[in-house]
Protein backbone atom coordinates (compact mmCIF):
# COMPACT_ATOMS: atom_id res chain seq x y z
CA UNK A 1 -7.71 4.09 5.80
CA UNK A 2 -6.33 7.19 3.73
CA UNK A 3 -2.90 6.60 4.93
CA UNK A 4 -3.00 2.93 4.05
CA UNK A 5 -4.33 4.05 0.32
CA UNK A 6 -1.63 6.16 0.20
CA UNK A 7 0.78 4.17 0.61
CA UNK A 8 -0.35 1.49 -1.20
CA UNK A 9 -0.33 4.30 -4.09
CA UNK A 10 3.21 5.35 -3.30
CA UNK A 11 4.77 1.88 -3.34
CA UNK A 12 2.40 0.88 -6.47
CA UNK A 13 0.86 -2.08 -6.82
CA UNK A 14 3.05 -3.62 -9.04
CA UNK A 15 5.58 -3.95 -6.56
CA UNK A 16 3.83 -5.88 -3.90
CA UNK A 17 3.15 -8.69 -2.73
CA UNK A 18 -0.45 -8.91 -1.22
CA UNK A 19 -1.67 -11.63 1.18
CA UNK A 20 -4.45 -12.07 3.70
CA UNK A 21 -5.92 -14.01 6.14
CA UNK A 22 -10.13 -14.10 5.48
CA UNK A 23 -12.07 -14.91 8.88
CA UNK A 24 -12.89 -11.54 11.02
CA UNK A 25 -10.15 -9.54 8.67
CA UNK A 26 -11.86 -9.87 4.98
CA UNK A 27 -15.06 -11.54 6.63
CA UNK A 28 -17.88 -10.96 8.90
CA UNK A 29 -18.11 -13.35 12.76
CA UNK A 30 -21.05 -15.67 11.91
CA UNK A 31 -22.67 -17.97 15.03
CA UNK A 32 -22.14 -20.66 12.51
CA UNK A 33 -18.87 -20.99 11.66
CA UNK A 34 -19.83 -23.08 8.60
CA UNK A 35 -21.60 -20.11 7.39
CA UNK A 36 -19.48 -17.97 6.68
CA UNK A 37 -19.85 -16.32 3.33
CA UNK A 38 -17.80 -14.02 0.97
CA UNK A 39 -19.95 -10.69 0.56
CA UNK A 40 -20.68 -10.12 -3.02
CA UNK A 41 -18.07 -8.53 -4.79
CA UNK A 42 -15.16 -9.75 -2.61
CA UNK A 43 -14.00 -12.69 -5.28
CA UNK A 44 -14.06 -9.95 -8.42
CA UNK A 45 -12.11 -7.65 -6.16
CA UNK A 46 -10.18 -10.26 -5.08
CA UNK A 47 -9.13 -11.37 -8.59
CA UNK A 48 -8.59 -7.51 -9.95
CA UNK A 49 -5.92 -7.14 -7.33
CA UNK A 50 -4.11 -10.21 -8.38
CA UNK A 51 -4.13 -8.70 -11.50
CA UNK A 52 -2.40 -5.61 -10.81
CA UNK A 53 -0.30 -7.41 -8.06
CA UNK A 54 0.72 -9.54 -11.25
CA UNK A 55 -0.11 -12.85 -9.72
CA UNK A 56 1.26 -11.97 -6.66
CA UNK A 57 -2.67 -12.02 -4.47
CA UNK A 58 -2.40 -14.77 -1.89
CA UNK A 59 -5.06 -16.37 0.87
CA UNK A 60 -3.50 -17.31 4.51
CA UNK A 61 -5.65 -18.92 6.26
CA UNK A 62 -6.39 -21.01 9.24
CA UNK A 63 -9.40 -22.74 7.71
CA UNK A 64 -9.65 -25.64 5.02
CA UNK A 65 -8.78 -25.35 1.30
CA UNK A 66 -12.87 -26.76 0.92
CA UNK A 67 -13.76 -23.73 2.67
CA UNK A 68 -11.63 -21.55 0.69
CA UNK A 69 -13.24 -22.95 -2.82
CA UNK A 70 -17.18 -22.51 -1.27
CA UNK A 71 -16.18 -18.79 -0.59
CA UNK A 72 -14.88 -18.04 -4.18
CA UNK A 73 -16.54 -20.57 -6.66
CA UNK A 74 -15.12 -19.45 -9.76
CA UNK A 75 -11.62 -19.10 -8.64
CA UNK A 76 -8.68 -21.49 -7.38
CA UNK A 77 -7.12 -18.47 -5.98
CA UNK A 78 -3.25 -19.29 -4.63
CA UNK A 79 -3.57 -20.29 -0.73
CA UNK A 80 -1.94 -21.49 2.45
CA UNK A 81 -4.64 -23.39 4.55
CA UNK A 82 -4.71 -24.76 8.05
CA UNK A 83 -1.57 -22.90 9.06
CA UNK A 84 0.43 -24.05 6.07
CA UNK A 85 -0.57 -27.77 5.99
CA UNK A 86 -1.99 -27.32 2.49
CA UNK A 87 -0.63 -25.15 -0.13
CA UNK A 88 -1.63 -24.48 -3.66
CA UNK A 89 0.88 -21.81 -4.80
CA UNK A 90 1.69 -23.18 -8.05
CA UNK A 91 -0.16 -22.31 -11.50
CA UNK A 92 -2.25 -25.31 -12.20
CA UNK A 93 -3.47 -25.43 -8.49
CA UNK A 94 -2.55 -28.54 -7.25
CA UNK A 95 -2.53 -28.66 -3.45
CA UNK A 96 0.45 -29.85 -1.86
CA UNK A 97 0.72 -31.12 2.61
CA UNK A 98 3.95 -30.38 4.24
CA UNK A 99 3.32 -32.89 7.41
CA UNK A 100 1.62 -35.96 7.72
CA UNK A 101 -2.29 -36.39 8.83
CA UNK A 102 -3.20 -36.33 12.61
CA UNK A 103 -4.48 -39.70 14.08
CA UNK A 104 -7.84 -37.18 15.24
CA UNK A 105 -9.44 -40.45 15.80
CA UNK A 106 -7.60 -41.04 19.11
CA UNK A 107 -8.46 -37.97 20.66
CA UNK A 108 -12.00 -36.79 18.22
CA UNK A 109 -14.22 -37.91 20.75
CA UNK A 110 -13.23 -36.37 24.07
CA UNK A 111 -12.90 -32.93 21.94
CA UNK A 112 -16.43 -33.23 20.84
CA UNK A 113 -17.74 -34.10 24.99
CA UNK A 114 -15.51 -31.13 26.01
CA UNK A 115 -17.24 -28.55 23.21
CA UNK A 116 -20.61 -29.99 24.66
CA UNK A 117 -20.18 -28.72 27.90
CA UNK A 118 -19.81 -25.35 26.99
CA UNK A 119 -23.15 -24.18 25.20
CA UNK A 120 -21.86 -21.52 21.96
CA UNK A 121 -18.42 -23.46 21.36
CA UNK A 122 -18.54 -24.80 18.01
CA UNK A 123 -16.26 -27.66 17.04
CA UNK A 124 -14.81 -28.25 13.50
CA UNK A 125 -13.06 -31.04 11.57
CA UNK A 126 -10.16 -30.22 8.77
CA UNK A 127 -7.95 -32.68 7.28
CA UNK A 128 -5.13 -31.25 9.22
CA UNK A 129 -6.54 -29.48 12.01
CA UNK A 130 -9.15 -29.52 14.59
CA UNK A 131 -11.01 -25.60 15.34
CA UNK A 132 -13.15 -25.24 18.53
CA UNK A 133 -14.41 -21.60 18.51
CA UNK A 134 -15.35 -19.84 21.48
CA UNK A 135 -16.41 -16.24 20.18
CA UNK A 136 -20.30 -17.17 21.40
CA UNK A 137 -19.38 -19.38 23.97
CA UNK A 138 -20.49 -16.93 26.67
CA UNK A 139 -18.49 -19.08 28.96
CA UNK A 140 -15.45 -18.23 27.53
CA UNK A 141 -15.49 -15.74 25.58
CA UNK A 142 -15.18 -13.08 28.39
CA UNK A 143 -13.83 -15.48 31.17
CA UNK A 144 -10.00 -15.99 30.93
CA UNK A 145 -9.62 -18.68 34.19
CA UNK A 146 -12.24 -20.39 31.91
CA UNK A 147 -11.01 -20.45 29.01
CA UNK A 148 -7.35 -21.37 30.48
CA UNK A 149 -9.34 -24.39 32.08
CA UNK A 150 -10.23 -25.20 28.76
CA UNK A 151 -6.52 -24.74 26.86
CA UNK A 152 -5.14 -27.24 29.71
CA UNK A 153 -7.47 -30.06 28.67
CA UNK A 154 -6.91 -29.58 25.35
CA UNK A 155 -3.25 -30.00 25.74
CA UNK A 156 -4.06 -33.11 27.95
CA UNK A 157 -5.17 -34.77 24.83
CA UNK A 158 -2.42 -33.41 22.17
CA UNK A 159 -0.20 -35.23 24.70
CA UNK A 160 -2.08 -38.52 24.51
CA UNK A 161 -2.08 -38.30 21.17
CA UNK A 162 1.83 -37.50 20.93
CA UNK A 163 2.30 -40.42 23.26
CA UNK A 164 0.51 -42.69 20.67
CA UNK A 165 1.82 -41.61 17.83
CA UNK A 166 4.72 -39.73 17.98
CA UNK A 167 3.58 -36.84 16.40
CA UNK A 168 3.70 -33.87 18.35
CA UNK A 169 0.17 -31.24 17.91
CA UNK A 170 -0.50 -28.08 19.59
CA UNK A 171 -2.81 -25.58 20.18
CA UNK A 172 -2.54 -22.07 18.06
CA UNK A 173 -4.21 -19.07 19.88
CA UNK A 174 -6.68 -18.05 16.78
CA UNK A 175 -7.78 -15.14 18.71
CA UNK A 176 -11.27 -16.51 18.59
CA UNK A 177 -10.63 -20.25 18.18
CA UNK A 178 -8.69 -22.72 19.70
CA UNK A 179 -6.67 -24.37 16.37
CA UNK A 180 -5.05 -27.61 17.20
CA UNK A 181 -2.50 -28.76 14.54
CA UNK A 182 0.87 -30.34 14.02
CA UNK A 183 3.37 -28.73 16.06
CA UNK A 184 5.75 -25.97 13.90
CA UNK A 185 1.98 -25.09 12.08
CA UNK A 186 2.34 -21.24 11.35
CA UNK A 187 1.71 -18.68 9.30
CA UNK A 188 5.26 -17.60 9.28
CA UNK A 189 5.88 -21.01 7.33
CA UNK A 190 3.47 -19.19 5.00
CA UNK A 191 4.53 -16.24 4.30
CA UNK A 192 7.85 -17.61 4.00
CA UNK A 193 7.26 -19.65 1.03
CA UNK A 194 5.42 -16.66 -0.95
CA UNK A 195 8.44 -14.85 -0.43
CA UNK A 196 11.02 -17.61 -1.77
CA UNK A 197 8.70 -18.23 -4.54
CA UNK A 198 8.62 -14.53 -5.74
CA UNK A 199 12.14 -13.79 -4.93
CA UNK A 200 12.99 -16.11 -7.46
CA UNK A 201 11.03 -14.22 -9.93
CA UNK A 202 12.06 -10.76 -8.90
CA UNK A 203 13.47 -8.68 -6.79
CA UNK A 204 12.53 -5.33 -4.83
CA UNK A 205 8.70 -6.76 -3.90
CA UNK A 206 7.21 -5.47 -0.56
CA UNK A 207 5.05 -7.66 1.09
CA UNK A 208 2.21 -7.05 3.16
CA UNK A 209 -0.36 -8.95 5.05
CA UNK A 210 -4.24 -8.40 6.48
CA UNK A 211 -4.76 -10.13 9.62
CA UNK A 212 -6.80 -10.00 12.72
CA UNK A 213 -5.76 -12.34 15.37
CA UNK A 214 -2.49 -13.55 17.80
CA UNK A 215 -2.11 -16.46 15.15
CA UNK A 216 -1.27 -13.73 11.92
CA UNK A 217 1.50 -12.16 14.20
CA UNK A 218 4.48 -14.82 13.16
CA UNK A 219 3.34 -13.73 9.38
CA UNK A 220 3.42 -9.80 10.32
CA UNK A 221 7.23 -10.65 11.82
CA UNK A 222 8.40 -12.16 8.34
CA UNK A 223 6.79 -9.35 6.92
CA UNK A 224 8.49 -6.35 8.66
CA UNK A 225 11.64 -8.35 8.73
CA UNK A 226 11.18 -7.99 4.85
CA UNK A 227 10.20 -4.58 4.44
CA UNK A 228 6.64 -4.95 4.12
CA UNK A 229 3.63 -4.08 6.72
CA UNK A 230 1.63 -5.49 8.39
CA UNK A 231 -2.23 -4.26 8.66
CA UNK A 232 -4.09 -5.49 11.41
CA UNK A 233 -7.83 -5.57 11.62
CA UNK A 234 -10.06 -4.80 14.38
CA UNK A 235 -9.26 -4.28 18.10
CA UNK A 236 -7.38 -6.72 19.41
CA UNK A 237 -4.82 -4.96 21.22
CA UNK A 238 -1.57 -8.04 21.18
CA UNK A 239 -1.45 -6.85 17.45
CA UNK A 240 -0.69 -3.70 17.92
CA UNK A 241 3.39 -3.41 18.43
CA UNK A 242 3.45 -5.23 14.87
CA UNK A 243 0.86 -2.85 12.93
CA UNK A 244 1.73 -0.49 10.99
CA UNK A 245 -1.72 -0.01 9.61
CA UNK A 246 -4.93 -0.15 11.60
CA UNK A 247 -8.00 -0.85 9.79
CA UNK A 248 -11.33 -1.32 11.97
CA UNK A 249 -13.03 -3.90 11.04
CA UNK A 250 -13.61 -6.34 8.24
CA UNK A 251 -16.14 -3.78 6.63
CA UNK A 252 -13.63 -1.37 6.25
CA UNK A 253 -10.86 -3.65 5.22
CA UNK A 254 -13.50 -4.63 2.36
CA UNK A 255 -13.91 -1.21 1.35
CA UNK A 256 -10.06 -0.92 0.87
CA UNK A 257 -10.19 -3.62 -1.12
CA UNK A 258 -13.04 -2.41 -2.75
CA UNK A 259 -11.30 0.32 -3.67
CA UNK A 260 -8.12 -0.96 -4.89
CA UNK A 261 -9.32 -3.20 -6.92
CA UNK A 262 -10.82 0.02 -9.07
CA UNK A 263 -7.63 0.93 -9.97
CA UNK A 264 -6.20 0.62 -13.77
CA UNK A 265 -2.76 -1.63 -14.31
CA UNK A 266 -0.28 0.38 -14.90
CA UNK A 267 1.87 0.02 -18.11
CA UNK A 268 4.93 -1.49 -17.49
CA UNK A 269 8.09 -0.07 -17.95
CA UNK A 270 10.16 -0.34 -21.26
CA UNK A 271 13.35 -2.24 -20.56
CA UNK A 272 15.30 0.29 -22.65
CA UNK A 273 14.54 4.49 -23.44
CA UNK A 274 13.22 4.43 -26.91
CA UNK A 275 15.33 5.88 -29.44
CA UNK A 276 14.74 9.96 -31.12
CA UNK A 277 13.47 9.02 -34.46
C-alpha cells in the first residue's frame, strides 16, 4: 500500500481523477446482497477526497443508483450505475439512462426458477439490469462445468428476449455475479464519459480506478490508455496484466482511503509570480 501512497503523493491529488467501483473493492461480501453496508467513515472519507480531487471523486458501479443513495445518505455523490445505464455526473444530480428499459417481464420468471435450484444464488432486480450472485452458491462458486451450465441458460433467455423485442442483453462476468444488461453495458462507457467531461475542464488529469472483478477490466483499459492506473483489489488473478497497484482486500483499500482522505488541500497555484514590492 506504501507504493500506492506514494504515488498518489507524487502525482498530487489535485491532478487526478479518482473513481471506484464499491462491492468487494470499497465493501465487505455479505450473504445478503441487499445488505450490504458502507462501514462508518467511508461516506466522510469519501466526500474529503472529492474535495481535494476538486470534484473529480466518482462511483462505478454495477449495482442500482437506490443502492448507491442507502450506502451514503447524506450525499448524491457523482455515479455510473448498472454498467453505465444510469448516470448522475452533472452538479444538481439528476440521473440520466443511455438505453432503453429491458422487457424483464418476458424472461423474470424463468430467472427466478433457475436461482431456485441452486440453494446460495441470490437473484436481484434493477431498473436496467438483472444480478444473480453465486459467491455462496456452493454449487457454483467452486464448480466451473456448473457454473458454465448455468451462463448457457441464461443466454437461452437473453435470446428469447432479443427475439421478442429486438433488444439485444447479455451477460457481464461480475466476477461474483452473473449481470445481465443491454448489450454494449460497460464500464469502459463509464470511464469514458468522466474523462470527456473533465477534459473539457482541464487538461493534464490522471485517472485512476479501484476495482475487483473481470467486469472493471474495460475501465482499467481506458485508464492505462490515458495515463492513469489501475488498482485492483483482492486476488483474482484475470486482473492482474492490467494492475499496476495491488491492494488486498477491501479492508485495506479502506484504509487507503482512510488515509487519504486525512490529507490537507493544497493551495493552488497563483496564475502569475507575484511581483518584488
Amino acid at each position: 500500500m506504501r507504493d500506492l501512497i506514494d504515488w498518489i503523493k507524487k502525482t498530487g491529488l489535485e491532478n487526478i481523477i479518482w473513481a471506484t467501483d464499491l462491492d468487494l473493492t470499497v465493501l465487505d461480501s455479505h450473504k445478503n446482497p441487499t445488505a450490504v453496508s458502507a462501514p462508518a467513515g467511508v461516506e466522510e472519507n469519501f466526500q474529503k477526497i472529492n474535495e481535494l480531487t476538486n470534484d473529480r471523486f466518482y462511483i462505478i458501479t454495477g449495482r442500482d443508483m437506490a443502492y448507491v443513495d442507502k450506502l451514503f445518505p447524506n450525499t448524491s455523490f457523482r455515479s455510473s450505475c448498472e454498467y453505465h445505464n444510469m448516470v448522475r455526473f452533472d452538479a444538481k444530480g439528476s440521473v440520466h439512462e443511455p438505453n432503453p428499459r429491458p422487457k424483464w417481464s418476458l424472461i423474470d420468471k424463468d430467472l427466478e426458477e433457475l436461482t431456485k435450484k441452486h440453494p446460495g444464488l441470490t437473484f436481484r432486480s434493477k431498473p436496467f439490469m438483472r444480478s444473480m450472485h453465486y459467491t455462496h452458491a456452493a454449487s457454483l462458486a467452486s464448480d466451473p462445468l456448473a457454473k458454465d451450465a448455468v451462463a448457457k441458460k441464461i443466454q437461452t433467455l437473453l435470446d428469447f428476449h432479443e427475439a421478442s423485442t429486438g433488444q439485444k442483453l447479455e451477460n457481464i462476468d461480475g466476477g461474483s455475479v452473473f449481470d445481465l444488461a443491454p448489450f454494449g453495458s460497460s464500464k469502459k462507457s463509464a470511464y469514458e464519459a468522466i474523462l470527456e467531461l473533465t477534459s473539457a475542464k482541464e487538461n493534464g488529469l490522471v485517472p485512476i480506478y479501484f476495482g475487483d472483478s473481470p467486469g472493471d477490466i474495460p475501465a482499467a483499459k481506458v485508464v492505462r490508455d490515458n495515463g492513469g492506473i489501475f488498482v485492483s483489489v483482492g486476488n483474482d488473478k484475470r486482473l492482474q496484466p492490467y494492475a499496476d497497484f495491488e491492494l488486498k482486500n477491501p479492508s485495506e483499500c479502506r484504509d487507503l482511503i482512510k488515509e487519504v482522505a486525512s490529507w490537507s488541500k493544497k493551495e493552488p497555484k497563483p496564475a502569475t509570480e507575484p511581483k518584488a514590492p
